[in-house]
N, C-alpha and C. Protein backbone atom coordinates (compact mmCIF):
# COMPACT_ATOMS: atom_id res chain seq x y z
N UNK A 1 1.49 -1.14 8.00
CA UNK A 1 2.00 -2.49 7.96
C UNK A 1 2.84 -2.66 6.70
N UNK A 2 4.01 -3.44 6.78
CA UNK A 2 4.46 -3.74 5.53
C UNK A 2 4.35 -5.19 5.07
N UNK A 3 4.61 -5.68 3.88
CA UNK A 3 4.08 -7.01 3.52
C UNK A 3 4.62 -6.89 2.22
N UNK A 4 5.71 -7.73 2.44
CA UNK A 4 6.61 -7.90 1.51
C UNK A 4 6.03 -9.20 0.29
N UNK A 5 5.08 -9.57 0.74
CA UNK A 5 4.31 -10.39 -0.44
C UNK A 5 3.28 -9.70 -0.81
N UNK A 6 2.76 -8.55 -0.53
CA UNK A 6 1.67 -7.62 -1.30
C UNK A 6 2.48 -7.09 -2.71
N UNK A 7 2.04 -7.38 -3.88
CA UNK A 7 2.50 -7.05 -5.10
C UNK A 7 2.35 -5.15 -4.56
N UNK A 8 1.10 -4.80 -4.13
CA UNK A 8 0.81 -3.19 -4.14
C UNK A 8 0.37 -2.67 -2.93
N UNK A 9 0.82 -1.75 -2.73
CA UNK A 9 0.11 -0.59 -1.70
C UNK A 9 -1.00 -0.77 -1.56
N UNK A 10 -1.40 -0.61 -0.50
CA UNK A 10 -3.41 -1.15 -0.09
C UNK A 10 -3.95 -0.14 0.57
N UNK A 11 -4.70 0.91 1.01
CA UNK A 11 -5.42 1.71 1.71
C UNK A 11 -6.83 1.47 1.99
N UNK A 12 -7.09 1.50 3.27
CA UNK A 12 -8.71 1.38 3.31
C UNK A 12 -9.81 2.10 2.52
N UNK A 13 -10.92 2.02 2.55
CA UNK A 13 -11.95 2.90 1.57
C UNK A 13 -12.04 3.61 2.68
N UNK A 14 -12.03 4.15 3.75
CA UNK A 14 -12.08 4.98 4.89
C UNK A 14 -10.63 6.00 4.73
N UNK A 15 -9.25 5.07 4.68
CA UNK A 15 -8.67 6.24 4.58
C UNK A 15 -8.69 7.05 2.94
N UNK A 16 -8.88 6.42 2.03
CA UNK A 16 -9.02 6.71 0.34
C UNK A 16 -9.70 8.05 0.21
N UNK A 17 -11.24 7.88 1.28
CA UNK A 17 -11.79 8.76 1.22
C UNK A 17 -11.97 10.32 1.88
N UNK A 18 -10.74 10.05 3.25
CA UNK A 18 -10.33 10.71 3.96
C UNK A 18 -9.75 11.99 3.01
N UNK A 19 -8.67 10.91 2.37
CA UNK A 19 -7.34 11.79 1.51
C UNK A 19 -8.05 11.99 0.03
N UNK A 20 -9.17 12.24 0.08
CA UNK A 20 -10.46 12.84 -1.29
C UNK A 20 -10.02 11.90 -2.45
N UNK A 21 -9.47 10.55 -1.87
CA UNK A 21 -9.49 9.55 -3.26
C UNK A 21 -10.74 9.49 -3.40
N UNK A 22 -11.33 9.12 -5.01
CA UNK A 22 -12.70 9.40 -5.33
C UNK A 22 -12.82 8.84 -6.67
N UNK A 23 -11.77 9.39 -7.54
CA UNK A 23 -11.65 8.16 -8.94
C UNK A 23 -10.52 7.47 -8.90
N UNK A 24 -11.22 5.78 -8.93
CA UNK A 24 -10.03 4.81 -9.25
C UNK A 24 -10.96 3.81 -10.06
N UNK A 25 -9.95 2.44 -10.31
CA UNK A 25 -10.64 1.81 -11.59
C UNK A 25 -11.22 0.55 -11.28
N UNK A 26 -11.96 0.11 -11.17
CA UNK A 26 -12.22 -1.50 -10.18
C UNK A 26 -11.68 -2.33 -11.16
N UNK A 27 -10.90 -2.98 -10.01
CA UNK A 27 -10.47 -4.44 -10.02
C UNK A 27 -10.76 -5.53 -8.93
N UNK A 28 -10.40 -6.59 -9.26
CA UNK A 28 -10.47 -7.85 -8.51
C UNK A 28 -9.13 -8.25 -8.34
N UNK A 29 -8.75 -7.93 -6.87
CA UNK A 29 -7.14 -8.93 -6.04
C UNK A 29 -7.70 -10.00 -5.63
N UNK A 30 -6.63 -11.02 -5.65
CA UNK A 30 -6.41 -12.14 -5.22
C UNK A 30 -5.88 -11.69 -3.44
N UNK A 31 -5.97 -12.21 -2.97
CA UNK A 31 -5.36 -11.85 -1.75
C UNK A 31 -5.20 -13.31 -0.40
N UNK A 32 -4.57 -12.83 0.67
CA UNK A 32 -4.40 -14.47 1.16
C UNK A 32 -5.77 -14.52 1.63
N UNK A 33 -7.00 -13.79 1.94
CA UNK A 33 -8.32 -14.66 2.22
C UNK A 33 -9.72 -14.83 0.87
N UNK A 34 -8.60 -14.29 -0.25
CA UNK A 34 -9.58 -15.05 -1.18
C UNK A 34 -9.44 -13.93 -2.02
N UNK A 35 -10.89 -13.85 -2.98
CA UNK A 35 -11.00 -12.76 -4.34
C UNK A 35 -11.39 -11.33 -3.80
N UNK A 36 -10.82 -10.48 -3.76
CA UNK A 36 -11.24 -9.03 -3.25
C UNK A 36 -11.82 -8.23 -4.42
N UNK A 37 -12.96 -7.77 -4.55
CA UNK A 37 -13.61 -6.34 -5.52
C UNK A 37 -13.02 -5.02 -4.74
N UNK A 38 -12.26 -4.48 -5.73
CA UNK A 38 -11.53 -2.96 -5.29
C UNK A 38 -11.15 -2.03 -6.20
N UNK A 39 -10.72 -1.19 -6.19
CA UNK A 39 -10.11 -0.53 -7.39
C UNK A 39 -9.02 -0.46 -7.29
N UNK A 40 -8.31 0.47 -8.16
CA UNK A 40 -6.89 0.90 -7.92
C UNK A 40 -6.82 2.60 -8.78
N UNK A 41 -5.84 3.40 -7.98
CA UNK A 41 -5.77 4.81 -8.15
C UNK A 41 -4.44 5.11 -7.80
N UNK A 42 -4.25 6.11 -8.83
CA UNK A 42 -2.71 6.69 -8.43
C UNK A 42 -2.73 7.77 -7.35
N UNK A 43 -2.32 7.94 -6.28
CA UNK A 43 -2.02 9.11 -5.38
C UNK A 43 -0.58 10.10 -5.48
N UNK A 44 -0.95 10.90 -5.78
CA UNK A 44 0.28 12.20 -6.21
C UNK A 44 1.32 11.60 -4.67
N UNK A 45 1.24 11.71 -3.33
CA UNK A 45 2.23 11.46 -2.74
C UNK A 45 1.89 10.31 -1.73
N UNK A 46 2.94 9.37 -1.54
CA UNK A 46 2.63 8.87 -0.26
C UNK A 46 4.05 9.13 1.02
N UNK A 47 3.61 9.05 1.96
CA UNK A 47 4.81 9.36 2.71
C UNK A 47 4.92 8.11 4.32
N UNK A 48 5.76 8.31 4.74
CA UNK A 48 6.27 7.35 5.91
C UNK A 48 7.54 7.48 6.25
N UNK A 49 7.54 7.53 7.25
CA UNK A 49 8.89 7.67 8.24
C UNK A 49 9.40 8.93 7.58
N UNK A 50 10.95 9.63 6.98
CA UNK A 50 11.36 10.08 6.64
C UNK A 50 10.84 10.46 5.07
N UNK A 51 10.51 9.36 4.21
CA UNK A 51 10.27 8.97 3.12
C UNK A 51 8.89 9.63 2.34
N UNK A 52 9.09 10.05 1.31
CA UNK A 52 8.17 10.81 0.55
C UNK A 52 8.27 10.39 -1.38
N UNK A 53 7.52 9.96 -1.68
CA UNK A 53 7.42 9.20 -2.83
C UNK A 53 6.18 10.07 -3.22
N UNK A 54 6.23 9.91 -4.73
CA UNK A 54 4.99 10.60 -5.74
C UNK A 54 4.55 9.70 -6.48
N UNK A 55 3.33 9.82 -7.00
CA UNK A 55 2.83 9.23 -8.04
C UNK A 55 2.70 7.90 -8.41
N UNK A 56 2.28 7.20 -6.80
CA UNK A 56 2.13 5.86 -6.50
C UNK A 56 1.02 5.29 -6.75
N UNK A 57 1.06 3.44 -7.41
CA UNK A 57 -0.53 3.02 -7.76
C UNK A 57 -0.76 2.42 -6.45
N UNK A 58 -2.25 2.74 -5.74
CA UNK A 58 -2.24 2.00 -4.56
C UNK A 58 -3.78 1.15 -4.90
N UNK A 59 -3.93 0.47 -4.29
CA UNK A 59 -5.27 -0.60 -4.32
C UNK A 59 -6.04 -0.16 -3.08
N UNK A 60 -7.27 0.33 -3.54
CA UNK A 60 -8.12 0.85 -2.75
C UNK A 60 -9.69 -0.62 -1.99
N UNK A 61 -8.72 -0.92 -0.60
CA UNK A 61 -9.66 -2.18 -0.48
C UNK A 61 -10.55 -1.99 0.83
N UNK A 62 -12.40 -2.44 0.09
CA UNK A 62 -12.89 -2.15 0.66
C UNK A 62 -13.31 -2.07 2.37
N UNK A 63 -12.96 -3.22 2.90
CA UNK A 63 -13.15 -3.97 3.91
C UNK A 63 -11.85 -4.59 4.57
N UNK A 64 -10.58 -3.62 4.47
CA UNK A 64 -9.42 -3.75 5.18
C UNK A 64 -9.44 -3.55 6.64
N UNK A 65 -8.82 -4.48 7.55
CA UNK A 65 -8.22 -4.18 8.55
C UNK A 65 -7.11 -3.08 8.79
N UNK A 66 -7.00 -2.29 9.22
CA UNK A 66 -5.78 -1.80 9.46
C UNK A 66 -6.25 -0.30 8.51
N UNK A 67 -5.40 0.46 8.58
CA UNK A 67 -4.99 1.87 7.52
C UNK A 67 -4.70 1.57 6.01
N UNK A 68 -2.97 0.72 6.52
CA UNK A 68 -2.44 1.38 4.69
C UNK A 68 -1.66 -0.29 5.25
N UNK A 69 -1.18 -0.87 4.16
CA UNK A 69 -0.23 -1.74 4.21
C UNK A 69 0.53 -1.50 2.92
N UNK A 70 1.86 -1.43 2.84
CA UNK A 70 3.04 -1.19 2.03
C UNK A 70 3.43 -2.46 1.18
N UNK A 71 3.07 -2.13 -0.02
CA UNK A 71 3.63 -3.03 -0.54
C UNK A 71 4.87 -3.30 -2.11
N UNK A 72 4.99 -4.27 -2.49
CA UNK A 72 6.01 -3.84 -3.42
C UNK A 72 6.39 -3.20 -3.66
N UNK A 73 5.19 -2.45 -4.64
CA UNK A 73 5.74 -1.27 -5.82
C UNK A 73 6.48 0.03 -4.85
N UNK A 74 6.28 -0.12 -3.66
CA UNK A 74 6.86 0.95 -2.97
C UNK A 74 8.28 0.52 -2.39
N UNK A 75 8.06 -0.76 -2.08
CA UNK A 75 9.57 -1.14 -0.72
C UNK A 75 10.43 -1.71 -2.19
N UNK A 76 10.22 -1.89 -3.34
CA UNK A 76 11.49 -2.42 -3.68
C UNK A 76 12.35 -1.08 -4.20
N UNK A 77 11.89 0.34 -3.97
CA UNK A 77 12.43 1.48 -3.79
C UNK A 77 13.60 1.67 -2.69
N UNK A 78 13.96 0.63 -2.02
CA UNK A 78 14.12 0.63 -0.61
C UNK A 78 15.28 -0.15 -0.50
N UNK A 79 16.04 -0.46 0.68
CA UNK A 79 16.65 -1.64 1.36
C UNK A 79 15.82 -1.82 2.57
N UNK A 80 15.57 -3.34 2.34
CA UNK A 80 14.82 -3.57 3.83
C UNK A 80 15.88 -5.09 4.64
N UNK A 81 16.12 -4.45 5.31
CA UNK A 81 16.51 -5.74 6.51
C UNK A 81 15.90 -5.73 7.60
N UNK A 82 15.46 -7.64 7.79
CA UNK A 82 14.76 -7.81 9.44
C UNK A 82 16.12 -8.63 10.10
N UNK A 83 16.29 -7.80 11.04
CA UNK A 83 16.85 -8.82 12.39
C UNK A 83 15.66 -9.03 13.16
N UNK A 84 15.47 -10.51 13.38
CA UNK A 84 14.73 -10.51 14.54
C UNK A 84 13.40 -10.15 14.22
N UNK A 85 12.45 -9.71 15.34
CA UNK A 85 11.51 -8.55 14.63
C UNK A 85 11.61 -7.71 13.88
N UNK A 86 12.57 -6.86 14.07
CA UNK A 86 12.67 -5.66 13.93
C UNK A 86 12.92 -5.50 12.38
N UNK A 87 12.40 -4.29 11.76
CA UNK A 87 13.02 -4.37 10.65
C UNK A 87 13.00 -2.99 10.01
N UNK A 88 14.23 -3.03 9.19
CA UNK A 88 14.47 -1.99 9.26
C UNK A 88 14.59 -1.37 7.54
N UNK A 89 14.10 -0.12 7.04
CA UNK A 89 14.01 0.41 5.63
C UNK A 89 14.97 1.91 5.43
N UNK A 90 15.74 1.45 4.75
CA UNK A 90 16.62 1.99 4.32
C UNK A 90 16.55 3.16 2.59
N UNK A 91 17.38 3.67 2.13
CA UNK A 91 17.73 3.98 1.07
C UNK A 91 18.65 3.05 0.60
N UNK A 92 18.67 3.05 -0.73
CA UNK A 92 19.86 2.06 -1.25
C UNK A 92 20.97 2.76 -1.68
């Protein structure tokens, strides 16, 4: 998912632990359903679509819906345009 109002990258504690995340640092997000307890950890790579990035901080949250949701620190790497639904991520 992307979410252009997520300050950071989010991963479930399911996938974190998949990809042998194991040390990160707890924090507390704000988020749109309230105060979240989570950590945060750097991952040597993340990748999507074409796209391969290193040495990203992602927020490891416990009780996420979904996989991974994309956020800031990654897409303002990017050009993003939505027509419509659709939307589309670019290089700049």
């Amino acid at each position: 998912m992307v979410d252009t109002g997520a300050t950071t990258v989010s991963i479930s504690s399911v996938i974190a632990s998949r990809a042998g995340i194991h040390n990160c640092v707890p924090r507390t997000f704000l988020t749109a359903n309230g105060n979240v307890n989570a950590c945060m950890a750097i991952v040597p790579e993340v990748s999507f679509g074409g796209f391969r990035l290193t040495d990203i901080e992602v927020a490891i949250m416990p009780n996420m819906s979904g996989d991974a949701l994309l956020g800031m620190n990654v897409l303002r790497k990017f050009h993003i345009e939505q027509i419509g639904e659709a939307m589309r991520i670019s290089t700049q």
